[in-house]
Protein backbone atom coordinates (compact mmCIF):
# COMPACT_ATOMS: atom_id res chain seq x y z
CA UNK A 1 -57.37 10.93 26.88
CA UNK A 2 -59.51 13.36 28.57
CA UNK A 3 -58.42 14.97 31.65
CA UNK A 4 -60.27 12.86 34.77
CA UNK A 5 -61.28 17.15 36.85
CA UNK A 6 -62.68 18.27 33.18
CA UNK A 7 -65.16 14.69 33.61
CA UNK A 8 -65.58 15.64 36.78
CA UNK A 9 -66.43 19.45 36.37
CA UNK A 10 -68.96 18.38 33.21
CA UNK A 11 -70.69 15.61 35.75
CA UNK A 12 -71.21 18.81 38.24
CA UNK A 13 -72.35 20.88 35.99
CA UNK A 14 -74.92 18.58 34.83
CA UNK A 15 -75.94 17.44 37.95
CA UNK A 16 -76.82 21.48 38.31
CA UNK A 17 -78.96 21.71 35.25
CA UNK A 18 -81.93 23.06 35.77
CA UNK A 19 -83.96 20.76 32.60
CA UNK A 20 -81.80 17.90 34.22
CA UNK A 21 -85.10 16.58 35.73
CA UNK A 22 -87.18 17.03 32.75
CA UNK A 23 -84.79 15.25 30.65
CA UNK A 24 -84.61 12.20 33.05
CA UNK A 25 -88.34 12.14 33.10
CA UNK A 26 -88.68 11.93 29.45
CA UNK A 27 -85.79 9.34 29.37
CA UNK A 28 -87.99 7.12 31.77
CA UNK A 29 -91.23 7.88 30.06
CA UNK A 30 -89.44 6.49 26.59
CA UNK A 31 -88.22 4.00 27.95
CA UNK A 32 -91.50 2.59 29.39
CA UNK A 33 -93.18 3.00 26.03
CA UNK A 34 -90.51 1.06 24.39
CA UNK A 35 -91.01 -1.98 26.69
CA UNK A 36 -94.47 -1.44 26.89
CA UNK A 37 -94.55 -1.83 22.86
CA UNK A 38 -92.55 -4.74 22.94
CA UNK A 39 -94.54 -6.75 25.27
CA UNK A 40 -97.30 -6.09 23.67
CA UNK A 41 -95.85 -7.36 19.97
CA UNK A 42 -94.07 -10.15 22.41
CA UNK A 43 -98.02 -10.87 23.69
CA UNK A 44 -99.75 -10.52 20.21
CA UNK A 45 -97.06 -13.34 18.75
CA UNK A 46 -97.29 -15.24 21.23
CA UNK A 47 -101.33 -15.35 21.17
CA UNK A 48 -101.25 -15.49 17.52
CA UNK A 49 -98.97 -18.88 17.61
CA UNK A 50 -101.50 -20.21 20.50
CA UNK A 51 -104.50 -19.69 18.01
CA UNK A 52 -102.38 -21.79 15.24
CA UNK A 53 -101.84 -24.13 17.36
CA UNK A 54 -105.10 -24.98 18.65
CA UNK A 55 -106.51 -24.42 15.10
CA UNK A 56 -103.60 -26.79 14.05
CA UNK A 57 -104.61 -29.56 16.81
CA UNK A 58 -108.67 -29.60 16.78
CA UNK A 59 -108.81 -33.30 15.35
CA UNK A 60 -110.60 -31.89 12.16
CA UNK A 61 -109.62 -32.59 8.87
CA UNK A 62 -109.78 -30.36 6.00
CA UNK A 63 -112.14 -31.16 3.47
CA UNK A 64 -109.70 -30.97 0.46
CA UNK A 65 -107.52 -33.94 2.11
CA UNK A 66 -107.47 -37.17 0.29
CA UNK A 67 -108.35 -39.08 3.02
CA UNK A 68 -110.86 -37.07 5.37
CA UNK A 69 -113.74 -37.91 6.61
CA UNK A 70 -115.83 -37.28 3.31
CA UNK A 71 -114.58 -39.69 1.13
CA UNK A 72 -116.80 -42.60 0.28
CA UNK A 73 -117.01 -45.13 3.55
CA UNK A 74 -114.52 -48.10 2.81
CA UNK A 75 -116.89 -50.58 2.34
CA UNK A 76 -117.53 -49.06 -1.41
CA UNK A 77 -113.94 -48.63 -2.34
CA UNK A 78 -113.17 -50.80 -4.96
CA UNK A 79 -111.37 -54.04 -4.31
CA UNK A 80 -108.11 -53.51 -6.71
């Protein structure tokens, strides 16, 4: 186990580094961009499943389903 004043000198000496700033900034900057990308793809799903399900709902039927609205009416259907 490391000694508790060589964690303690390391913290110091970090804490005096001059790119210490830089390297925080860049830190933050990352980690914006990674949330920033993943609300985005989180957004784009979540629009993509909205346009499914509204194209899913509309009422229509397709046109190669046995029974959609193109079929003969049911008054020439045959009676067997």
């Amino acid at each position: 186990m490391p000694d508790p004043v060589d964690y303690v000198a390391r913290l110091r000496a970090e804490r005096e580094d001059a790119g210490r700033e830089e390297t925080l900034r860049r830190d933050r900057s990352r980690r914006r961009l990674k949330r920033g990308l993943a609300g985005g793809a989180a957004a784009a799903v979540l629009f993509g499943f909205a346009v499914w399900l509204v194209n899913s709902t509309s009422g229509e039927r397709p046109a190669d389903e046995p029974f959609a609205a193109g079929t003969r009416p049911e008054r020439l259907w045959p009676d067997t």
